[in-house]
N, C-alpha and C. Protein backbone atom coordinates (compact mmCIF):
# COMPACT_ATOMS: atom_id res chain seq x y z
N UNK A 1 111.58 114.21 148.93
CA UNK A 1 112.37 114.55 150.10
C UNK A 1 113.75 115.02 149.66
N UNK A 2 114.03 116.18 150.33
CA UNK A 2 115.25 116.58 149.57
C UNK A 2 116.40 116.65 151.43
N UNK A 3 117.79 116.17 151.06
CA UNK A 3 118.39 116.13 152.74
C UNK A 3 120.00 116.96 151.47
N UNK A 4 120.61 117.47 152.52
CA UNK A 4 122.18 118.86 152.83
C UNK A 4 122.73 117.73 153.70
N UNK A 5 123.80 117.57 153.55
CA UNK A 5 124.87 116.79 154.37
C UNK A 5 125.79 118.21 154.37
N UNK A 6 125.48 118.74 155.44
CA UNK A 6 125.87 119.99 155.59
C UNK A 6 126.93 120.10 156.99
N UNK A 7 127.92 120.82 156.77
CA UNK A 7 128.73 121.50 158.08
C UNK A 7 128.70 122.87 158.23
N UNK A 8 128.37 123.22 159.18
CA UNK A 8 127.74 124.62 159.42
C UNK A 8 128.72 125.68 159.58
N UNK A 9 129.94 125.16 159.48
CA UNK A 9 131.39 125.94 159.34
C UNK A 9 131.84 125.88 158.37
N UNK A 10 131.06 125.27 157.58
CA UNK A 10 131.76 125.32 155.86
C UNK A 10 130.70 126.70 154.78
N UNK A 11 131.17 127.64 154.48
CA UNK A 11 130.79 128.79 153.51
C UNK A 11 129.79 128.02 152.76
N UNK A 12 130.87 126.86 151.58
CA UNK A 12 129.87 126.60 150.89
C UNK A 12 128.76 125.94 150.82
N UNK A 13 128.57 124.87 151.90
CA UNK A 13 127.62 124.56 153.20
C UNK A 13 126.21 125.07 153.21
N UNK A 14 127.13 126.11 154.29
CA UNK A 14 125.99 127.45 154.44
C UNK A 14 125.67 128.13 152.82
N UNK A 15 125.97 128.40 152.21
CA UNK A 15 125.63 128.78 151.07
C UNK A 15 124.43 128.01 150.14
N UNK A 16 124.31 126.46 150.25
CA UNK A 16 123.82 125.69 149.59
C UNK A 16 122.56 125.62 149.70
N UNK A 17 122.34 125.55 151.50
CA UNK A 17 121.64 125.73 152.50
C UNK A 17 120.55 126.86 152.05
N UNK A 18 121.24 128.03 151.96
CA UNK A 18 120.55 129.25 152.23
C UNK A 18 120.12 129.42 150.19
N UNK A 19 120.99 128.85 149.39
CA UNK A 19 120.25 128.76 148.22
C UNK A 19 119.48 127.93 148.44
N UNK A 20 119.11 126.94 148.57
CA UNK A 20 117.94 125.99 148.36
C UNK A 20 116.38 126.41 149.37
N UNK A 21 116.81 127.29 150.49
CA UNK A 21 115.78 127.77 151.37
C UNK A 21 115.54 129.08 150.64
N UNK A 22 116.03 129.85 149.85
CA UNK A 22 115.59 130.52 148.76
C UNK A 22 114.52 130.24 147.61
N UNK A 23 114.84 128.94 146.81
CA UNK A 23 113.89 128.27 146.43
C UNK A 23 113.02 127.96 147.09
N UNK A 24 112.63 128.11 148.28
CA UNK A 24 111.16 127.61 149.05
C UNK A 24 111.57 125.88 149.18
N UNK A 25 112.51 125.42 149.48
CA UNK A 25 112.97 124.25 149.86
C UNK A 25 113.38 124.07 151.51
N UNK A 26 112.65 123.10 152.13
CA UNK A 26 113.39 123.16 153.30
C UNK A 26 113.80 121.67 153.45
N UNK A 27 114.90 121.61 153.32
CA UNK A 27 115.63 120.30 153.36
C UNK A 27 115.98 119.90 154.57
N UNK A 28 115.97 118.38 154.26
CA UNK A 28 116.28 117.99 155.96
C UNK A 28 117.57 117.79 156.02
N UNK A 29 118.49 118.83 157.01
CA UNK A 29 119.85 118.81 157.20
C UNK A 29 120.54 118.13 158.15
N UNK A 30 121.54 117.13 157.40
CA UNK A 30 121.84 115.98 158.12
C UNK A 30 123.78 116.64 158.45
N UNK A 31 123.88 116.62 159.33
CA UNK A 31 124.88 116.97 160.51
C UNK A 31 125.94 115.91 160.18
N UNK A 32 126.11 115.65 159.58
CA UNK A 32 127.51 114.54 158.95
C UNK A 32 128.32 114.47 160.01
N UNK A 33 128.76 114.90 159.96
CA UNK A 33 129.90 115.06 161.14
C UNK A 33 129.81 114.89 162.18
N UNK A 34 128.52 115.24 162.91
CA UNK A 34 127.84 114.65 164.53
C UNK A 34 127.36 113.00 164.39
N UNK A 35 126.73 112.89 163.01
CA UNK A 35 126.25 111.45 162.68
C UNK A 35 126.53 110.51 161.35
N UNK A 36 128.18 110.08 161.49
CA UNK A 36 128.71 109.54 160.33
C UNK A 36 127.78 109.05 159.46
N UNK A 37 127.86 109.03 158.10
CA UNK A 37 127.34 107.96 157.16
C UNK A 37 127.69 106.36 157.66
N UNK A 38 126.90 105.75 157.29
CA UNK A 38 127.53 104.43 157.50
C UNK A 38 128.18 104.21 155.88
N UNK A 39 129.36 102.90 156.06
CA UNK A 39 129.48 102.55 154.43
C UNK A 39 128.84 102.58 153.44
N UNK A 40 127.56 101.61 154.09
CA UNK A 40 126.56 101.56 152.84
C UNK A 40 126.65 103.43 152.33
N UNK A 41 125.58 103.95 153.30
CA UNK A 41 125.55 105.01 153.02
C UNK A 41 126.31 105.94 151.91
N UNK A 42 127.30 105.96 152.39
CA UNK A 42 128.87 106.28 151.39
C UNK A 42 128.51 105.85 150.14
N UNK A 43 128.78 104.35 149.89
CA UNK A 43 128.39 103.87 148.93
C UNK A 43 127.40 104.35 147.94
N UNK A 44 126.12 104.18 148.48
CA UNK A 44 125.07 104.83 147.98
C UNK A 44 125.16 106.33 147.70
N UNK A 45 126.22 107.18 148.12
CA UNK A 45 126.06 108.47 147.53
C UNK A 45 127.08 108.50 146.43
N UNK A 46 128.02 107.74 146.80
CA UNK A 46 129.43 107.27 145.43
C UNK A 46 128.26 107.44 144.34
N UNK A 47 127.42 106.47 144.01
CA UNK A 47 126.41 105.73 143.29
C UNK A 47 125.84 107.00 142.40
N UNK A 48 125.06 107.99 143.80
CA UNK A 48 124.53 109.00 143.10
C UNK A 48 125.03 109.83 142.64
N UNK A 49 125.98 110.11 142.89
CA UNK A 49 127.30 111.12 142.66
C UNK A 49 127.97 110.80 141.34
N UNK A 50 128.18 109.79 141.29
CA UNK A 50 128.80 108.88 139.94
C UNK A 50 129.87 109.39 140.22
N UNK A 51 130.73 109.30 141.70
CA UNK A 51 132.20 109.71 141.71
C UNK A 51 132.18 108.17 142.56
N UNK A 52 133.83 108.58 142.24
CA UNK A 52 135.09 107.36 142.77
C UNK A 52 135.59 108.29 144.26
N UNK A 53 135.58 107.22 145.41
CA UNK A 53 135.53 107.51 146.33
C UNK A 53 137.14 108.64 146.93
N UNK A 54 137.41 108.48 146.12
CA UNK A 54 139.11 109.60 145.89
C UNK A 54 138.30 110.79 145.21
N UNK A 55 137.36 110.87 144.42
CA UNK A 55 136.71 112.21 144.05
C UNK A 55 135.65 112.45 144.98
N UNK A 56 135.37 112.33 146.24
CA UNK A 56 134.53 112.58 147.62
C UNK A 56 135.29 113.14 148.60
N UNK A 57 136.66 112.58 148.17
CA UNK A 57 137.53 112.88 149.45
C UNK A 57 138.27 114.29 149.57
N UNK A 58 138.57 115.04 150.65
CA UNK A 58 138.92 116.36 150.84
C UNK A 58 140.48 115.40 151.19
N UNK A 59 141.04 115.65 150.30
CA UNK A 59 143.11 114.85 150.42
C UNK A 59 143.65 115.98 151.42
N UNK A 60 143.11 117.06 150.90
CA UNK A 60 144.26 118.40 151.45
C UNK A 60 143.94 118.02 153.31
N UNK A 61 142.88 117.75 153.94
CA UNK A 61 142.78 117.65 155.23
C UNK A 61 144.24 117.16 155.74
N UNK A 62 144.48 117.28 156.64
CA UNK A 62 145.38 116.73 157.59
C UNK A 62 145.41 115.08 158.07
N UNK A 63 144.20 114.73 158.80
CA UNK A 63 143.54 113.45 158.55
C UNK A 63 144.31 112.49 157.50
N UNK A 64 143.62 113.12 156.36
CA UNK A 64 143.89 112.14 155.16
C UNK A 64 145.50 111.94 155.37
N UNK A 65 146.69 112.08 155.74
CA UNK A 65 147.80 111.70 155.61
C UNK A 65 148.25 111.32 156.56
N UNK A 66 147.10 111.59 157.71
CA UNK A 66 147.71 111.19 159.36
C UNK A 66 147.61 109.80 159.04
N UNK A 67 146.35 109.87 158.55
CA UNK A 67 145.73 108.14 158.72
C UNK A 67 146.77 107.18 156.91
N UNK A 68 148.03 107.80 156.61
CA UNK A 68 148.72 107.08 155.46
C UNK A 68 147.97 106.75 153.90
N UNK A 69 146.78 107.32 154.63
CA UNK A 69 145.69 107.53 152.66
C UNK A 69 146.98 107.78 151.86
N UNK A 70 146.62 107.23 150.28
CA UNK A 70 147.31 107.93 149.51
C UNK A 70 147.13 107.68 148.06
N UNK A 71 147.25 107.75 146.66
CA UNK A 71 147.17 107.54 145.55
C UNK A 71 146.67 105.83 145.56
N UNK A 72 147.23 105.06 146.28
CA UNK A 72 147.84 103.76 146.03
C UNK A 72 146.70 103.68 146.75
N UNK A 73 146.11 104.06 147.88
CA UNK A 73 144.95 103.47 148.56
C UNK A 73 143.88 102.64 148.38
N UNK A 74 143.14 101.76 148.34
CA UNK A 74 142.22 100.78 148.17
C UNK A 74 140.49 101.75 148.29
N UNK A 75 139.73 101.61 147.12
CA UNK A 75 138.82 102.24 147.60
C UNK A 75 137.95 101.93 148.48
N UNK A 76 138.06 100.16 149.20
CA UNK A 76 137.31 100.31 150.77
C UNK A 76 138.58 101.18 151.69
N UNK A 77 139.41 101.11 151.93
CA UNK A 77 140.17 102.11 152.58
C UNK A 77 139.66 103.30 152.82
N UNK A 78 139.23 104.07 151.19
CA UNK A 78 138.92 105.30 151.32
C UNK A 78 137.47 105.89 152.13
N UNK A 79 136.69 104.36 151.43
CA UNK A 79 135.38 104.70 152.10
C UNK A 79 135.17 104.35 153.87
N UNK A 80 135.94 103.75 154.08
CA UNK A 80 136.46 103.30 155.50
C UNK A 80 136.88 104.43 156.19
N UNK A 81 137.74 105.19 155.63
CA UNK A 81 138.53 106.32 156.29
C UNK A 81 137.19 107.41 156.35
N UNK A 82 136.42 107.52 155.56
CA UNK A 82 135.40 108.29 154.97
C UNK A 82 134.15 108.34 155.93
N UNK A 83 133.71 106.88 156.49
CA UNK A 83 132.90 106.58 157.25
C UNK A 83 133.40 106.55 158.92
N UNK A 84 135.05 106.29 159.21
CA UNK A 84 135.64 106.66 160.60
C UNK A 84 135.94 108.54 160.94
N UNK A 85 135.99 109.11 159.61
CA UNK A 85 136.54 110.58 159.66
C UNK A 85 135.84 111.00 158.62
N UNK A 86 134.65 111.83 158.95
CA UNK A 86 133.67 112.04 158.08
C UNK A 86 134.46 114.17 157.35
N UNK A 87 135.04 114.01 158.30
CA UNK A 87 135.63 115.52 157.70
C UNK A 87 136.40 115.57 156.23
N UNK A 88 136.43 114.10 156.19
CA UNK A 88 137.11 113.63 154.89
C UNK A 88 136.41 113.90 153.45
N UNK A 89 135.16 113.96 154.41
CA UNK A 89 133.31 113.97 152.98
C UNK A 89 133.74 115.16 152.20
N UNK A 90 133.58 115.51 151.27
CA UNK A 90 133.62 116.83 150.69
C UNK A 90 132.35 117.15 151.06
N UNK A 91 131.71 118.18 150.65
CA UNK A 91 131.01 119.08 150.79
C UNK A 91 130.55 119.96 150.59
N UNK A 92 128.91 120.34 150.58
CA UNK A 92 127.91 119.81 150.83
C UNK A 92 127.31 119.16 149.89
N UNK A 93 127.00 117.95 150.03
CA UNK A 93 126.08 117.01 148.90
C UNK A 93 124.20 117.29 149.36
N UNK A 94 123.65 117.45 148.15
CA UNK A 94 122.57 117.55 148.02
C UNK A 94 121.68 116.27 147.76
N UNK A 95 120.96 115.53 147.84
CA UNK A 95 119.99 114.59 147.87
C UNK A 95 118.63 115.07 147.51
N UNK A 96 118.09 114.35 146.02
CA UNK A 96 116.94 114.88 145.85
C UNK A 96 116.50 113.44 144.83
N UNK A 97 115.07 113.05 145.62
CA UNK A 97 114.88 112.06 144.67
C UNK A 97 116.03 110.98 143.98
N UNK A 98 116.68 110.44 145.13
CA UNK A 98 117.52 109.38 144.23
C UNK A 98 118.83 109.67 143.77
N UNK A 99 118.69 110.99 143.91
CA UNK A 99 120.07 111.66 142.48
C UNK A 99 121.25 112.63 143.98
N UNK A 100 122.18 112.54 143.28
CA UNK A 100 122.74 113.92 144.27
C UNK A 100 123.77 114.60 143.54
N UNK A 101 123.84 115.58 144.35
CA UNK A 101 125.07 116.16 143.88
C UNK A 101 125.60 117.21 144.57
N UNK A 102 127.09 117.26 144.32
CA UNK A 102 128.11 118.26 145.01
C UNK A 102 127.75 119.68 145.06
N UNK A 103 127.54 120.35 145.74
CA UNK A 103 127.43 121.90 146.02
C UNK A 103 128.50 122.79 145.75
N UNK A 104 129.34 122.39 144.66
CA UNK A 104 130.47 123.33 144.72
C UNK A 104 130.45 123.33 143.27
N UNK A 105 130.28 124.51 142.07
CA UNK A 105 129.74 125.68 143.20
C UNK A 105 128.02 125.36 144.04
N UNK A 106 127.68 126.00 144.80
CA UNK A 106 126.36 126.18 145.12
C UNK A 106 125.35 125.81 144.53
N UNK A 107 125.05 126.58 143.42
CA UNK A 107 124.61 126.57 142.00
C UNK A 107 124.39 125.27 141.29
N UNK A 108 124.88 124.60 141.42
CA UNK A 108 125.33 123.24 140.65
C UNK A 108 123.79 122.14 140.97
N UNK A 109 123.82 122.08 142.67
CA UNK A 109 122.60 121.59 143.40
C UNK A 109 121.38 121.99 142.80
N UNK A 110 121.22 122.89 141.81
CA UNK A 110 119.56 123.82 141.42
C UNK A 110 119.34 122.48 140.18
N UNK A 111 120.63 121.65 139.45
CA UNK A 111 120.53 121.09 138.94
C UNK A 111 119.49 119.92 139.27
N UNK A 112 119.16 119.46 140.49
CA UNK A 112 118.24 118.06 140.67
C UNK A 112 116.71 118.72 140.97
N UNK A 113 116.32 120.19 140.86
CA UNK A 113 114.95 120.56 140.77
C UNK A 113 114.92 120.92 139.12
């Protein structure tokens, strides 16, 4: 089972999307943003990702400084902020068998087939 934590206003998103449906992949695309991760969730992609929840996070958003995030932040904080304001997710993460990984570039995702 392969799932796109995809935003459909994000290029590289759509890009990831339309590479992997190239490969003859049709992934099940999960709408992040209409249907937060829960923590765990989060967690579990930290995991697959093998990132630190400050390397998930989009800082430049607006969000991230409304809500006082910052260097010093606690990483339940981050994943907290992460799971209340999912615009925070970077993007698009790929899910394949257990493993995932960041879509940026695009390209990168061909890595878990």
């Amino acid at each position: 089972m392969t799932t796109i934590y995809h935003n459909p206003r994000c290029s590289k998103s759509r890009q990831t999307l339309a590479l992997l449906e190239e490969k003859g992949l049709q992934p099940e695309v999960r709408l992040y943003l209409q249907i937060p991760p829960s923590i765990e969730e989060i967690e579990t992609l930290l995991t697959q990702l093998a990132l630190t929840p400050i390397e998930l996070m989009r800082t430049k958003e607006s969000v991230y400084k409304e809500l006082g995030l910052n260097k010093d932040s606690s990483d339940e904080e981050r994943i907290q902020a992460m799971h209340n304001n999912p615009i925070l997710i970077e993007r698009p993460i790929v899910i394949h068998n257990d493993k995932a990984k960041l879509g940026r570039p695009p390209e990168q995702v061909l890595e878990l087939f």
